[in-house]
C-alpha atoms as a PDB file:
ATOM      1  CA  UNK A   1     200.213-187.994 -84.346  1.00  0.00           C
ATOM      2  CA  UNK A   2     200.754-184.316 -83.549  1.00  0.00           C
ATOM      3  CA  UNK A   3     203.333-181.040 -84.845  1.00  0.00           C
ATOM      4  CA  UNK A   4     205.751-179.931 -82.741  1.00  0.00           C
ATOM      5  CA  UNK A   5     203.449-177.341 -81.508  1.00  0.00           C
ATOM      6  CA  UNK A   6     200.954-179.935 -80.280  1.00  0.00           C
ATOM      7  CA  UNK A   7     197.975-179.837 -82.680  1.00  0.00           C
ATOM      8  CA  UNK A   8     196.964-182.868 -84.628  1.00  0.00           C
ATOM      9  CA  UNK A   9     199.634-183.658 -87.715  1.00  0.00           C
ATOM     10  CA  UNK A  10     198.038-182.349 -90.798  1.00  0.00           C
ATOM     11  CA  UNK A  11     195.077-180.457 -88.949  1.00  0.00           C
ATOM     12  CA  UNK A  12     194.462-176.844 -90.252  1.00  0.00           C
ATOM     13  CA  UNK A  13     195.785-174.186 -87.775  1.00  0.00           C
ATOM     14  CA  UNK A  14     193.692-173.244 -84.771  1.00  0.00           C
ATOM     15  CA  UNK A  15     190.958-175.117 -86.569  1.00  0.00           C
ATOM     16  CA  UNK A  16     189.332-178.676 -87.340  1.00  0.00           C
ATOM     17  CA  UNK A  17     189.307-180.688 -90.212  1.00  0.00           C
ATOM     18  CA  UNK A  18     185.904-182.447 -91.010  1.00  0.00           C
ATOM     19  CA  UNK A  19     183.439-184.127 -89.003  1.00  0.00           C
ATOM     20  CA  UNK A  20     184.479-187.667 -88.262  1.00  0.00           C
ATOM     21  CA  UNK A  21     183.327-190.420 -90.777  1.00  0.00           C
ATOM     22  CA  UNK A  22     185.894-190.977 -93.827  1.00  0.00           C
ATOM     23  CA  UNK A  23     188.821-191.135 -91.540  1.00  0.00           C
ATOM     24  CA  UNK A  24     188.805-194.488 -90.353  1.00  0.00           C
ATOM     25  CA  UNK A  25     190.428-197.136 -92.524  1.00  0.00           C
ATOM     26  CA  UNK A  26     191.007-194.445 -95.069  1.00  0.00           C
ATOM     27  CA  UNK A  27     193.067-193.946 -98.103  1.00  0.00           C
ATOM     28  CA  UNK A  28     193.862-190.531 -99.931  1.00  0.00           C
ATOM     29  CA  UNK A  29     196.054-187.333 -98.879  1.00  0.00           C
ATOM     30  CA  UNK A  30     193.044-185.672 -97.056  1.00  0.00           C
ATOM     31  CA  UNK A  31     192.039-188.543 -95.191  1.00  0.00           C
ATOM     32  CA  UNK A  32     194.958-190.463 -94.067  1.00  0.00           C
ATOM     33  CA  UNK A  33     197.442-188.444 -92.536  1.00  0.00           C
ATOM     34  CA  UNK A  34     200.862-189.584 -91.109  1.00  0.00           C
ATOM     35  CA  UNK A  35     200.365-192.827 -93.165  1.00  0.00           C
ATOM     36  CA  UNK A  36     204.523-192.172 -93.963  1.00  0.00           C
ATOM     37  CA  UNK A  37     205.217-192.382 -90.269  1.00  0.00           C
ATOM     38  CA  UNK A  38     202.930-195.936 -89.469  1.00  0.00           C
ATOM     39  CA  UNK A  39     204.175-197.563 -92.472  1.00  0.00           C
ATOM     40  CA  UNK A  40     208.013-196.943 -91.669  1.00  0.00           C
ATOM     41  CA  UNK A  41     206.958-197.861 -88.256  1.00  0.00           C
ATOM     42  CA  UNK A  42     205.226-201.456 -89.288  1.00  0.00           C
ATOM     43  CA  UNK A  43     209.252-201.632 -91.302  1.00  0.00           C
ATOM     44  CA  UNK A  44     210.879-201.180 -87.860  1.00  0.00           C
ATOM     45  CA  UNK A  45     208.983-203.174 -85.816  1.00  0.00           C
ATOM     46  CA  UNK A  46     209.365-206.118 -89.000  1.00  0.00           C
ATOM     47  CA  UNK A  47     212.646-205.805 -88.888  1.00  0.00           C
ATOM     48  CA  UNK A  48     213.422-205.952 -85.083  1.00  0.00           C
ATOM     49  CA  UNK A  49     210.997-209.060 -85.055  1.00  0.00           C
ATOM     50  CA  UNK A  50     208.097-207.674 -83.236  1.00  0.00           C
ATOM     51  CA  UNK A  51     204.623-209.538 -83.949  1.00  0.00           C
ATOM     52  CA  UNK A  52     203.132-206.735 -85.494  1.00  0.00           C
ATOM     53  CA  UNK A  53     199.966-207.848 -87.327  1.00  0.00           C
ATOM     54  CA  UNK A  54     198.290-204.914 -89.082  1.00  0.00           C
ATOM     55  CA  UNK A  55     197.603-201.383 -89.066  1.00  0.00           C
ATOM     56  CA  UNK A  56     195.184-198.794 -89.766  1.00  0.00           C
ATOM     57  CA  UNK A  57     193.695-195.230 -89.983  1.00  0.00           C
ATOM     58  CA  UNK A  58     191.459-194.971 -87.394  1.00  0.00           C
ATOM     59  CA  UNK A  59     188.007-192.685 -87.159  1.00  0.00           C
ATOM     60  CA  UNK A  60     189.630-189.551 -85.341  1.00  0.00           C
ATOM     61  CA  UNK A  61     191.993-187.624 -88.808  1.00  0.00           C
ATOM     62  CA  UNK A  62     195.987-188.246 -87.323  1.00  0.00           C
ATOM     63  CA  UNK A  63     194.585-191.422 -85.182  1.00  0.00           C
ATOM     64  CA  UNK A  64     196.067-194.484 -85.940  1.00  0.00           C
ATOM     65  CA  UNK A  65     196.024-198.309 -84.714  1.00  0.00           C
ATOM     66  CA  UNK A  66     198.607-200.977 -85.017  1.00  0.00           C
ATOM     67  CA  UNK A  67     198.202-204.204 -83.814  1.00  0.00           C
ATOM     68  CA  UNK A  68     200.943-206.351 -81.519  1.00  0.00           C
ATOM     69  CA  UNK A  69     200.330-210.480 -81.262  1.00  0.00           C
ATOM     70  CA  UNK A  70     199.285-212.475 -81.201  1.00  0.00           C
ATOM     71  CA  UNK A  71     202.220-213.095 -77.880  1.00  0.00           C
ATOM     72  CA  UNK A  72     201.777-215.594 -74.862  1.00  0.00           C
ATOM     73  CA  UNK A  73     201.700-213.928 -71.784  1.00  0.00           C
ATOM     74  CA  UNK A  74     204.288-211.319 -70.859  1.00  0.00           C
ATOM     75  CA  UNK A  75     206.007-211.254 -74.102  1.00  0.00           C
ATOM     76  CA  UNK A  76     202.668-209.316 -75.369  1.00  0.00           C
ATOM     77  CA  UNK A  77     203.866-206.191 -72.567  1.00  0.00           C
ATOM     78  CA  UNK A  78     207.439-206.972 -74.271  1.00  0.00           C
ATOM     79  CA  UNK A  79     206.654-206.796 -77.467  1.00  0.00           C
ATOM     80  CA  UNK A  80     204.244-203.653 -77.136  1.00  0.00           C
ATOM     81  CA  UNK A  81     206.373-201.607 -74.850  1.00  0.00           C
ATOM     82  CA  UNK A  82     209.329-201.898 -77.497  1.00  0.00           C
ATOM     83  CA  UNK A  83     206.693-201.040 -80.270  1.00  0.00           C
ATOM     84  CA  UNK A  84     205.799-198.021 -78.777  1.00  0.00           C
ATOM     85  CA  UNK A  85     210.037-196.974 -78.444  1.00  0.00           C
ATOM     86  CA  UNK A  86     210.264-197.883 -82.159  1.00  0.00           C
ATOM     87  CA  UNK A  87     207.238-195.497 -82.850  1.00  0.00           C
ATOM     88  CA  UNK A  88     208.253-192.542 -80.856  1.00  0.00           C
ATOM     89  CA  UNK A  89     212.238-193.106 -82.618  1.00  0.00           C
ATOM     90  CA  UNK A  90     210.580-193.462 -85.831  1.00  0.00           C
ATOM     91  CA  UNK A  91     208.116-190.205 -85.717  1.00  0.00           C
ATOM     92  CA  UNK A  92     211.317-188.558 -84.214  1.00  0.00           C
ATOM     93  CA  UNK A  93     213.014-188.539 -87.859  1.00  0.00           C
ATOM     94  CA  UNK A  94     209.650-187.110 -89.377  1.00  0.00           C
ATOM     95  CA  UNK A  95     209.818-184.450 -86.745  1.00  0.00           C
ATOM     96  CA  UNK A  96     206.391-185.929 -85.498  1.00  0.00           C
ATOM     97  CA  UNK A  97     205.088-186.304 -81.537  1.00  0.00           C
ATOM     98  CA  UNK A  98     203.267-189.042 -80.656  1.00  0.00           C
ATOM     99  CA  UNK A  99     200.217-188.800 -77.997  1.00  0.00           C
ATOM    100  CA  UNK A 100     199.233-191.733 -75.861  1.00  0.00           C
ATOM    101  CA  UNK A 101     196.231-189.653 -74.160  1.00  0.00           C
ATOM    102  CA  UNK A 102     193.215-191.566 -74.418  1.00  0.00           C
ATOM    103  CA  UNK A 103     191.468-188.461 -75.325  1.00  0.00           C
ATOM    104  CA  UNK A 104     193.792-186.145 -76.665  1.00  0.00           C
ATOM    105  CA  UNK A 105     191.353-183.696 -78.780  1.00  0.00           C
ATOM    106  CA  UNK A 106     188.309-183.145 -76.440  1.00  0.00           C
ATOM    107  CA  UNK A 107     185.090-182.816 -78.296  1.00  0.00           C
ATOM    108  CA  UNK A 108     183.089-184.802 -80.563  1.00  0.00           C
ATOM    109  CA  UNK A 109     186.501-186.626 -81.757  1.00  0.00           C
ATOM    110  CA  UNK A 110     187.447-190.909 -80.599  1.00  0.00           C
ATOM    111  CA  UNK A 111     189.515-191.174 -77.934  1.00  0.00           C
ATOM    112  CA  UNK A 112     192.311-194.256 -78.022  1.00  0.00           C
ATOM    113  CA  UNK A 113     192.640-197.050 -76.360  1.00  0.00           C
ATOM    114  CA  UNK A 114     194.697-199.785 -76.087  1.00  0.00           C
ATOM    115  CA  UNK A 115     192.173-202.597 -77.036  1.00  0.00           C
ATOM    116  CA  UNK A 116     193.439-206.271 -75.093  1.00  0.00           C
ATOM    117  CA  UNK A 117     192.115-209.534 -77.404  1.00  0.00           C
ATOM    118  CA  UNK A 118     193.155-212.499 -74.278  1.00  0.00           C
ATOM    119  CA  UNK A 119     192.360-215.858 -74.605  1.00  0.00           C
ATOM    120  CA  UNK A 120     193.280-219.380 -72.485  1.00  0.00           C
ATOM    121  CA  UNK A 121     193.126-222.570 -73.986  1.00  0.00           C
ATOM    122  CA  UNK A 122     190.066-223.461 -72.674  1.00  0.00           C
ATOM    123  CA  UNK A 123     187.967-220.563 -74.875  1.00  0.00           C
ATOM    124  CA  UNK A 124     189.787-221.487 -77.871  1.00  0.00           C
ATOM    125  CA  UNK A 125     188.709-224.936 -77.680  1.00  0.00           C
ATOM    126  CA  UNK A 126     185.653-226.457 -79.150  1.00  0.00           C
ATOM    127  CA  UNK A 127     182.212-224.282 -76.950  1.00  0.00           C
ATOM    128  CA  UNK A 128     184.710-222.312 -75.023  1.00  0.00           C
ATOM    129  CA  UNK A 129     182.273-220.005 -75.327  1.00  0.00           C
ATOM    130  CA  UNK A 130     181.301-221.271 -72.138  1.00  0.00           C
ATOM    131  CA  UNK A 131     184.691-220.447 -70.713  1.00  0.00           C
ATOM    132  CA  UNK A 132     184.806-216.461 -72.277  1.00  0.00           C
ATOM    133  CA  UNK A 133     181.324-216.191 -70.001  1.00  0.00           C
ATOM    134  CA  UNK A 134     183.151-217.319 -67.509  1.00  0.00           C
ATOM    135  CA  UNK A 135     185.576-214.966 -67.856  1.00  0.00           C
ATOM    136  CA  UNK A 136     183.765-212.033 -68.222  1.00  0.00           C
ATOM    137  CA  UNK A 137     181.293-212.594 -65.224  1.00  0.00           C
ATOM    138  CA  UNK A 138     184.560-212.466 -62.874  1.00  0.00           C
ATOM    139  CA  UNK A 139     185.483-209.351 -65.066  1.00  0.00           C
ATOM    140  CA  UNK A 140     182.388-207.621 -64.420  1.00  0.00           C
ATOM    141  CA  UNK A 141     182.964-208.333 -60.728  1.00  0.00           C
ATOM    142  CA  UNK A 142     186.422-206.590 -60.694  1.00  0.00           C
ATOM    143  CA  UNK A 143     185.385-204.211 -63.091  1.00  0.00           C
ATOM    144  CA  UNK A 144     186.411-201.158 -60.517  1.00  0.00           C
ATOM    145  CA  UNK A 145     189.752-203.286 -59.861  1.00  0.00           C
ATOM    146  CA  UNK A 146     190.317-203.341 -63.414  1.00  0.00           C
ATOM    147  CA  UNK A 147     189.826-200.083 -64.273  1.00  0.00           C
ATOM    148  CA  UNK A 148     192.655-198.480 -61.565  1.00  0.00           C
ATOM    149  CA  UNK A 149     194.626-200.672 -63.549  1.00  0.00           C
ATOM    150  CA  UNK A 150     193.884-199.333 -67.267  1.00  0.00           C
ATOM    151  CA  UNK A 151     195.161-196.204 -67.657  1.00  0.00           C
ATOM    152  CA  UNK A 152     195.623-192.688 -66.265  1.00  0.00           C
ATOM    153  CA  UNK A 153     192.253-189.909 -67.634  1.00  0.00           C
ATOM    154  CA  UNK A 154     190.675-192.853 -69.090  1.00  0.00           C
ATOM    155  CA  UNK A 155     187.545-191.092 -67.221  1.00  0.00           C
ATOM    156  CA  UNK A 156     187.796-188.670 -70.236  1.00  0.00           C
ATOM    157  CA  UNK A 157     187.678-191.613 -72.916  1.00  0.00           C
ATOM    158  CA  UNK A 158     185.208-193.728 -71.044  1.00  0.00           C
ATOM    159  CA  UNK A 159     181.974-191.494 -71.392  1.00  0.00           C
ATOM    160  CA  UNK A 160     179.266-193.977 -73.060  1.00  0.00           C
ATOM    161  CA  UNK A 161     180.247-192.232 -76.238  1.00  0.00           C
ATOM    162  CA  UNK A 162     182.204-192.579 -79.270  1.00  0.00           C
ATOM    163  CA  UNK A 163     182.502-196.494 -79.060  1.00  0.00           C
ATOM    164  CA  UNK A 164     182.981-196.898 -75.432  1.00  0.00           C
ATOM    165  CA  UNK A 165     181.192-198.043 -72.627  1.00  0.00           C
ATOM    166  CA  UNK A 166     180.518-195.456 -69.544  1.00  0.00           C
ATOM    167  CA  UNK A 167     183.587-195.992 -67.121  1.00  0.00           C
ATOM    168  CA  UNK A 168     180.798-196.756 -64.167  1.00  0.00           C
ATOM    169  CA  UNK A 169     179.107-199.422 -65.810  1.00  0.00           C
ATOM    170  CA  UNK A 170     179.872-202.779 -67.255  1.00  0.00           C
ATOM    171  CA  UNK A 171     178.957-203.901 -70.375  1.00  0.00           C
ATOM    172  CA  UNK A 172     179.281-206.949 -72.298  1.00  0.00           C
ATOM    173  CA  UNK A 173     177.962-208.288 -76.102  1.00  0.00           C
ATOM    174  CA  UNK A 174     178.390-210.108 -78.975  1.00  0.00           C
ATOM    175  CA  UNK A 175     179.839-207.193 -81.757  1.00  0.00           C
ATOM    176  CA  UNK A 176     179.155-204.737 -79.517  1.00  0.00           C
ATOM    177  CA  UNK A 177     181.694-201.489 -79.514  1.00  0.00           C
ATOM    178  CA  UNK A 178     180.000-199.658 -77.363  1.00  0.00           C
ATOM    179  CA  UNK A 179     180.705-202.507 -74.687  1.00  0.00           C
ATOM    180  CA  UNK A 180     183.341-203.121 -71.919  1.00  0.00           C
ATOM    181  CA  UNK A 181     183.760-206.492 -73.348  1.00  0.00           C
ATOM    182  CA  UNK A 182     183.011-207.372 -76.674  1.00  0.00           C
ATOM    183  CA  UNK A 183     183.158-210.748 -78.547  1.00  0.00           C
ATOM    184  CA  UNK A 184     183.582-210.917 -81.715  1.00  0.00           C
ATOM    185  CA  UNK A 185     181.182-212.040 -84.281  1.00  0.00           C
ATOM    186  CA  UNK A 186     182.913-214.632 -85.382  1.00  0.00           C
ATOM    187  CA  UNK A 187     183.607-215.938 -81.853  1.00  0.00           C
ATOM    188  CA  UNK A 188     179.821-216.005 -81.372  1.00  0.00           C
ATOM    189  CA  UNK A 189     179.129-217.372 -84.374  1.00  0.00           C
ATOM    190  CA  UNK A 190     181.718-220.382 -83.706  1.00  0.00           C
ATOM    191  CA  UNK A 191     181.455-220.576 -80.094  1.00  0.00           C
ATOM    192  CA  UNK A 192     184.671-220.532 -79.033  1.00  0.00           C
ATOM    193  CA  UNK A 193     188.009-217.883 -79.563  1.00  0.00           C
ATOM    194  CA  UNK A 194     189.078-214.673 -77.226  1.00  0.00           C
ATOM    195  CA  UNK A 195     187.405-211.949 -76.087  1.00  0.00           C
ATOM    196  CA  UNK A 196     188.381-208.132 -76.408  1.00  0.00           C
ATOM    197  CA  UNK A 197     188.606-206.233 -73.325  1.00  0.00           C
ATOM    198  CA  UNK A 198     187.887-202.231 -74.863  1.00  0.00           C
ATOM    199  CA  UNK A 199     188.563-200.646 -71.251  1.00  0.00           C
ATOM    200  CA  UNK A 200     192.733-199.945 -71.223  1.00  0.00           C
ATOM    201  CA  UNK A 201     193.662-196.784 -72.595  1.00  0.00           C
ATOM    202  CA  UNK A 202     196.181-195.803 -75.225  1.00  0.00           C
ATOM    203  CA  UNK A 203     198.798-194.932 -72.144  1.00  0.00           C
ATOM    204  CA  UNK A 204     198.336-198.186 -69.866  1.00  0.00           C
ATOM    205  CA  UNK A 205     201.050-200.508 -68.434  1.00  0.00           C
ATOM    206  CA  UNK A 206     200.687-203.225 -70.664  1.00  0.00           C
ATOM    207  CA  UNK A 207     202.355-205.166 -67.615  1.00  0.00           C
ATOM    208  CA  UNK A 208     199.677-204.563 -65.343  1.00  0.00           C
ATOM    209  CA  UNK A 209     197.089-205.290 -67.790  1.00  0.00           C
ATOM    210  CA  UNK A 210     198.319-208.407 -68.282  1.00  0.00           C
ATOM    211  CA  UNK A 211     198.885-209.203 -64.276  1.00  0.00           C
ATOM    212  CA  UNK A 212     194.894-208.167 -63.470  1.00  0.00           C
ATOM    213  CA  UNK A 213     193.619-209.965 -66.631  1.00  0.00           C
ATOM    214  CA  UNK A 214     196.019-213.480 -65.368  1.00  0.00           C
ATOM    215  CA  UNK A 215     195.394-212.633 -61.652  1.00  0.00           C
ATOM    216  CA  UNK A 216     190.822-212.091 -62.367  1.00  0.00           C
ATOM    217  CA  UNK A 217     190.515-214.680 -64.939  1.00  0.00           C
ATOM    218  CA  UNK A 218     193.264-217.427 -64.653  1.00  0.00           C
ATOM    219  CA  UNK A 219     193.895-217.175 -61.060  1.00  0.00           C
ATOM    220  CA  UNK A 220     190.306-216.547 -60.174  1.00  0.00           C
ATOM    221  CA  UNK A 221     191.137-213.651 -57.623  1.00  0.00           C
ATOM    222  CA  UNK A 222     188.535-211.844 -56.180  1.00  0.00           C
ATOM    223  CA  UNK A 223     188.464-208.389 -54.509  1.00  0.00           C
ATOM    224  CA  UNK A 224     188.157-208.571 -50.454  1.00  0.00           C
END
């Protein structure tokens, strides 16, 4: 969330609040700022029937996260591209911008992304654990494909820093955030569920997301 003059909504003028830490997941004045704006947001989206299914402060002061799904197929893009309307309408009345860069303060500050949980039936049945390797050895394969697809600057999110993995490499693990593809404890724990795919940025087509992830991992295309 920034002012109208750009800068970060409730960051001090020409200056920087304190180190990250407290931020994320926070609750107080100092800590969570914009909370006014997400919370008549999460109303809106409620109200227009969008499956919005949490929110919250996130480590970077004025960064927040709100969760769409879970959808089936390209009613997730639907459903997120009219979230993001109802969030831009919504910070409009507070006299509010809203950034979508994936790394909109440079620095030692989080970037955003658009994190993508995806599942098929086969994972979320019983050791479809099997299937999520699957999965995300034909990611790793397209990784480069993948990546034209996620975003524009995601270069300057993707550094091997601040919870990402480097935008060259592939990564995958079990609770891992600094990987491309993480699973989820739980999922490892219980052998079967989704997978999260950490590489889109906060400004991707959630359309094309969605065709690569189908095309790579339901599909089975490969690059020539």
């Amino acid at each position: 969330l920034l002012d109208r003059d750009g800068w970060p909504f409730g960051w001090p003028k020409g200056g920087f609040p304190h180190p990250q830490g407290p931020y994320y997941c926070g609750v107080g004045a100092s800590q969570a700022l914009g909370r006014h704006v997400v919370e008549a947001h999460y109303r809106a989206c409620l109200y227009a029937g969008i499956s919005i299914g949490g929110t919250n402060a996130e480590v970077m002061p004025a960064q927040w996260e709100y969760q769409v799904g879970p959808c089936e197929g390209v009613d997730a893009s639907d459903q997120l591209w009219m979230s993001r309307y109802l969030l831009l309408r919504i910070a409009e009345e507070f006299g509010i911008q809203v950034s979508f860069d994936p790394k909109p303060i440079p620095g030692d500050w989080n970037g955003a992304g658009c994190h993508t949980n995806f599942s098929t039936l086969a994972m979320r049945q019983p050791n479809g654990i099997e299937a999520i390797d699957k999965a995300i050895k034909a990611l790793e394969l397209r990784h480069e494909t993948h990546i034209r697809c996620y975003g524009r600057d995601n270069d300057r999110r993707l550094t091997g820093r601040h919870e990402t993995a480097n935008i060259n490499q592939f990564k995958a693990g079990i609770a891992n955030r600094g990987a491309s593809i993480r699973i989820p404890r739980q999922v490892g724990e219980e052998k079967c569920g989704y997978l999260e795919d950490r590489r889109p940025a906060s400004n991707c087509d959630p359309y094309v997301v969605t065709d690569i992830l189908v095309r790579t991992v339901c599909l089975s295309e490969k690059d020539p």
